[in-house]
Protein backbone atom coordinates (compact mmCIF):
# COMPACT_ATOMS: atom_id res chain seq x y z
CA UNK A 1 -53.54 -72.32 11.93
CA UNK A 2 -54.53 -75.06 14.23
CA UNK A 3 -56.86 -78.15 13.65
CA UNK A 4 -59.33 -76.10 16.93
CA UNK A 5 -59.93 -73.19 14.44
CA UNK A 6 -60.57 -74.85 11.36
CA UNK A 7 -64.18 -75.69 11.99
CA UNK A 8 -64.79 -71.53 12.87
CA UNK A 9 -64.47 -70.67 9.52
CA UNK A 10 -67.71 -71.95 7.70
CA UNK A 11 -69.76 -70.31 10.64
CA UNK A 12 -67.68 -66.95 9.93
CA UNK A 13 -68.31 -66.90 6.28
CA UNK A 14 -72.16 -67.68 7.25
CA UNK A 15 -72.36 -64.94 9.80
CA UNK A 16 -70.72 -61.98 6.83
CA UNK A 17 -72.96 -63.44 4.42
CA UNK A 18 -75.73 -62.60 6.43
CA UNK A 19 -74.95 -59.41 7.90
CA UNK A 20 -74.17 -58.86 3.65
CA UNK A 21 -77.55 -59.62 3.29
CA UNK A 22 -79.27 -57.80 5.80
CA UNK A 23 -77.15 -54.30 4.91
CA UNK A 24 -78.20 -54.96 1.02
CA UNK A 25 -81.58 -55.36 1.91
CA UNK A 26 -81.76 -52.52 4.27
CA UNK A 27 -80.87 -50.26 1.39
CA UNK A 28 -83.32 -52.17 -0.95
CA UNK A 29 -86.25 -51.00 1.85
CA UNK A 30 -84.38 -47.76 2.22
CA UNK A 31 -84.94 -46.62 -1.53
CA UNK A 32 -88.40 -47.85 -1.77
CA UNK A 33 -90.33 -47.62 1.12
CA UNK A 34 -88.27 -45.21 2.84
CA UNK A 35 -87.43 -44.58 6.33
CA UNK A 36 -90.60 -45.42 7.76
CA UNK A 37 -91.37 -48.72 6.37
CA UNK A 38 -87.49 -49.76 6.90
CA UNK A 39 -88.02 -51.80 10.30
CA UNK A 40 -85.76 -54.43 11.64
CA UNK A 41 -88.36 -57.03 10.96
CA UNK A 42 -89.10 -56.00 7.64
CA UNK A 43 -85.20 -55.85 6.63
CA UNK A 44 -84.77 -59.58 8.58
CA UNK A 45 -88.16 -60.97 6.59
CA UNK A 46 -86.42 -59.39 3.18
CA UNK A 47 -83.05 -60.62 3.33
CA UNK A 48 -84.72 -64.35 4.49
CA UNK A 49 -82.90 -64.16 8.07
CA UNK A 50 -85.02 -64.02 11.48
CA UNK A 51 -85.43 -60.93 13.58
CA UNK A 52 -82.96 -62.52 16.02
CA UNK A 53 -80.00 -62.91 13.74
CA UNK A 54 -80.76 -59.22 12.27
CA UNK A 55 -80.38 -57.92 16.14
CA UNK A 56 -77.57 -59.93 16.74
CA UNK A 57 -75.87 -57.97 14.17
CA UNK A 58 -77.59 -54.78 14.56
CA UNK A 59 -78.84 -54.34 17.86
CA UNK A 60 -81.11 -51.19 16.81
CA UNK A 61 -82.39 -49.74 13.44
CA UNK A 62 -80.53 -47.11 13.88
CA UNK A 63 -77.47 -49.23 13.52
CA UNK A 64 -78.91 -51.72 10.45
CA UNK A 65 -79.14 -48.44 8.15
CA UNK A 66 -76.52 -46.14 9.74
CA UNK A 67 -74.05 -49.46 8.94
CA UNK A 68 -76.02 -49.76 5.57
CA UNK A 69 -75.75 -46.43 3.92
CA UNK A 70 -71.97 -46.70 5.00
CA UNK A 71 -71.94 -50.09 3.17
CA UNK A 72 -73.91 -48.83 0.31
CA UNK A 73 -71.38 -45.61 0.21
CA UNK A 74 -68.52 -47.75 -0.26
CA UNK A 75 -69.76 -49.75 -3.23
CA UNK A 76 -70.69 -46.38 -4.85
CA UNK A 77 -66.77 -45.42 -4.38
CA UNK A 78 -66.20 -48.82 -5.66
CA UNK A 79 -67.99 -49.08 -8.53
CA UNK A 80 -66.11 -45.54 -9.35
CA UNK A 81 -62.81 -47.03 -8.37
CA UNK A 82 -63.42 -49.82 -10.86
CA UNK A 83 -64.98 -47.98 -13.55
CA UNK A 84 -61.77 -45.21 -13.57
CA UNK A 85 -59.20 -48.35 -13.72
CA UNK A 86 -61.13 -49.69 -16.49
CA UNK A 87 -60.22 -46.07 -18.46
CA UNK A 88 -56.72 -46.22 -17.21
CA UNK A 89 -54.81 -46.69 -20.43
CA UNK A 90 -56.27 -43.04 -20.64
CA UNK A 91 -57.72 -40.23 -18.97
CA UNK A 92 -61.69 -40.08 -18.77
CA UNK A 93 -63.04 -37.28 -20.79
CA UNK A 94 -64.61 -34.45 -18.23
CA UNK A 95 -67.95 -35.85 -20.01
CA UNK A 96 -67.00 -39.18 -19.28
CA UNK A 97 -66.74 -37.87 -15.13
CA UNK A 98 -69.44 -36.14 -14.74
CA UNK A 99 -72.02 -39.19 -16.22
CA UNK A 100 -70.36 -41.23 -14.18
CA UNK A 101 -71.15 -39.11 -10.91
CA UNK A 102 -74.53 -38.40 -12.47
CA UNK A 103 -74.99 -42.16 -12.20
CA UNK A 104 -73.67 -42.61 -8.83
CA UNK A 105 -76.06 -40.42 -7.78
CA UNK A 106 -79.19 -41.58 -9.24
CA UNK A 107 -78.60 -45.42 -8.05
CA UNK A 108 -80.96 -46.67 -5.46
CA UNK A 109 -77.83 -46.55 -3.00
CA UNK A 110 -77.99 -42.97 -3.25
CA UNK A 111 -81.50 -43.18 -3.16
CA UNK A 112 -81.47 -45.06 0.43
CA UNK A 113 -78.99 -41.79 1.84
CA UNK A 114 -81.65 -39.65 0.81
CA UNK A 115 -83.80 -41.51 3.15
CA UNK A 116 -81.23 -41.52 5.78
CA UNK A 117 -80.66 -37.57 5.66
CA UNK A 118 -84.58 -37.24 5.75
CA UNK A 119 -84.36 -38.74 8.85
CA UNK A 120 -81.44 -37.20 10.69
CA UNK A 121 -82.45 -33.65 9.84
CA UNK A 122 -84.92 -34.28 12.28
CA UNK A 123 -83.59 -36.92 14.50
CA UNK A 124 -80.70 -35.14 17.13
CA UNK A 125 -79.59 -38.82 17.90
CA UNK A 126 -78.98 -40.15 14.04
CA UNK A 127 -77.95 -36.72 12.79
CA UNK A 128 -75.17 -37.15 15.41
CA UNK A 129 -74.58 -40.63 13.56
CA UNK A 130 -74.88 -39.35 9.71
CA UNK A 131 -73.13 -36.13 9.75
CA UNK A 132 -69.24 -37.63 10.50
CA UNK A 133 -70.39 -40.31 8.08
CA UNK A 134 -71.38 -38.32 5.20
CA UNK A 135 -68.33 -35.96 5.50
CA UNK A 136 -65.92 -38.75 5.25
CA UNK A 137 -67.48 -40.49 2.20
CA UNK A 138 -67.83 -36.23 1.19
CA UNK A 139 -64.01 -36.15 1.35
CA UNK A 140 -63.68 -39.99 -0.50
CA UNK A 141 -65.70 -38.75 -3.73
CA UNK A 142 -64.28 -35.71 -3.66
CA UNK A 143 -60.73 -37.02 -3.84
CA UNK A 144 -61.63 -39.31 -6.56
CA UNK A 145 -63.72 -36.77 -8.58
CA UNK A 146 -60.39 -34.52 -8.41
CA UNK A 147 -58.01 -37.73 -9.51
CA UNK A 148 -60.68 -38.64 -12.29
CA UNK A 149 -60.80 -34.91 -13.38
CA UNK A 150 -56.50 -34.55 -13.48
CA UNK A 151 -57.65 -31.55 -11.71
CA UNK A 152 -55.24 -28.90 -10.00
CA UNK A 153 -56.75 -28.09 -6.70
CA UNK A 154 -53.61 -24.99 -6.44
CA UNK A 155 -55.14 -23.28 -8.46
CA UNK A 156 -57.67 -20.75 -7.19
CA UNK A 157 -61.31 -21.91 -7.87
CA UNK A 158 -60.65 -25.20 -8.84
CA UNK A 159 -61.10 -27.40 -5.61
CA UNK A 160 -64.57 -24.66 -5.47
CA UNK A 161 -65.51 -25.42 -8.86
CA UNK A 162 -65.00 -29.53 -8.01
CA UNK A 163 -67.57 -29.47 -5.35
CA UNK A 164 -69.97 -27.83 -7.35
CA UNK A 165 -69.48 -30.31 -10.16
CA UNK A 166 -70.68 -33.24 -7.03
CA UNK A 167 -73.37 -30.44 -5.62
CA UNK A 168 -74.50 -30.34 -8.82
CA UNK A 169 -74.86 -34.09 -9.90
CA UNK A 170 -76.49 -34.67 -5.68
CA UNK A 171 -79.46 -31.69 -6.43
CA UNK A 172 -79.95 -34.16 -10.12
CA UNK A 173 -79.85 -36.89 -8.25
CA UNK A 174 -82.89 -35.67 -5.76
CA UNK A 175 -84.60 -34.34 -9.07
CA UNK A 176 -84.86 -37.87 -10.23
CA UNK A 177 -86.67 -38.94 -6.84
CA UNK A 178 -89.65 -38.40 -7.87
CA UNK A 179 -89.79 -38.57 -11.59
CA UNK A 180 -87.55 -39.58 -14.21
CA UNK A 181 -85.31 -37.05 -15.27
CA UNK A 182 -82.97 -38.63 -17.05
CA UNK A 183 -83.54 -36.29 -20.41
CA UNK A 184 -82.88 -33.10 -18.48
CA UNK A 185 -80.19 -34.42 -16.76
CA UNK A 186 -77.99 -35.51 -19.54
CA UNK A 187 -78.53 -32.00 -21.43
CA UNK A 188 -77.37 -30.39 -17.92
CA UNK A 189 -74.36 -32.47 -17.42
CA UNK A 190 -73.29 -31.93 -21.41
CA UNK A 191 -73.43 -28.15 -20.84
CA UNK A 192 -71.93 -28.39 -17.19
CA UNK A 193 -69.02 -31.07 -18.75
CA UNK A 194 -68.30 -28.20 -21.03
CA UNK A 195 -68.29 -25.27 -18.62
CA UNK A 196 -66.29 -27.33 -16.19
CA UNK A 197 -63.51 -27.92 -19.49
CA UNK A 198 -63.30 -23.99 -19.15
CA UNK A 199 -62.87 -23.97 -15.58
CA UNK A 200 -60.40 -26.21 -15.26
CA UNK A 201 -58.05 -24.41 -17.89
CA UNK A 202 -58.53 -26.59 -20.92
């Protein structure tokens, strides 16, 4: 590395810390005041940058939460990742799985999606945005969900009866958008845990 490039490298670290910010704080906005109130300016006033430095990173909304619920996505998978190595000496219990997706999907980064499908389903230009998106981190989850589970995706029903273990735990997660549901939803995922055991041959 030469002496020249040295001095680039504080100004780097600045510039990811703020786009860091902004994307976190887009997803704060997302989750509780929803697509409407989740305006460049408001996102730049919440994460403490100017509107200037949010557009130099994101030229439109559109591209502050689009590049947000990506972000948000990947510290979901993440914090899945990290809590399935911390279980590695052994295999998580089905029960153990399936509270962990409920989880996922009750976190205000699922919350802020919501927002963002709300939005597309009505929006031609964003939908085009959010549809590749959420089928990729669709596939992600679902791969991990199958490694978590040990499940066998040869046999017939199985890969079926995965996605409707994550269906499932996304329809509790939009249950709990408007009230707390956390009782029902931990007597639903016992019984599904157990129903899912019987599924998946065990």
């Amino acid at each position: 590395m030469t002496a020249q490039a040295l001095p680039r490298e504080p100004q780097q670290d600045r510039s990811r810390a703020t786009r860091r910010r902004l994307l976190e704080a887009a997803i704060d906005c997302l989750a509780s005041v929803g697509w409407a109130g989740t305006t460049v300016a408001v996102v730049a006033e919440r994460a403490g940058v100017s509107r200037g430095a949010a557009q130099h990173h994101f030229r439109t909304r559109e591209d502050l939460v689009t590049a947000a619920v990506e972000y948000g996505a990947d510290v979901r998978k993440a914090r899945m990742r990290e809590r399935l190595d911390a279980l590695a000496d052994h295999r998580p219990s089905t029960l153990d799985v399936v509270t962990l997706l409920g989880e996922m999907y009750t976190s205000p980064l699922f919350r802020a999606a919501l927002q963002l499908w709300v939005a597309a389903s009505s929006d031609e230009q964003l939908r085009a945005r959010v549809v590749p998106l959420e089928a990729r981190v669709g596939r992600e989850v679902h791969r991990l969900t199958v490694e978590a589970l040990g499940a066998d995706e040869s046999v017939p029903g199985v890969r079926e009866t995965v996605q409707a273990t994550l269906d499932l735990v996304r329809g509790l997660g939009l249950a709990d958008l408007l009230t707390d549901d956390s009782a029902r939803r931990t007597r639903l995922l016992h019984q599904w845990a157990a129903t899912l055991e019987t599924a998946l041959g065990r």
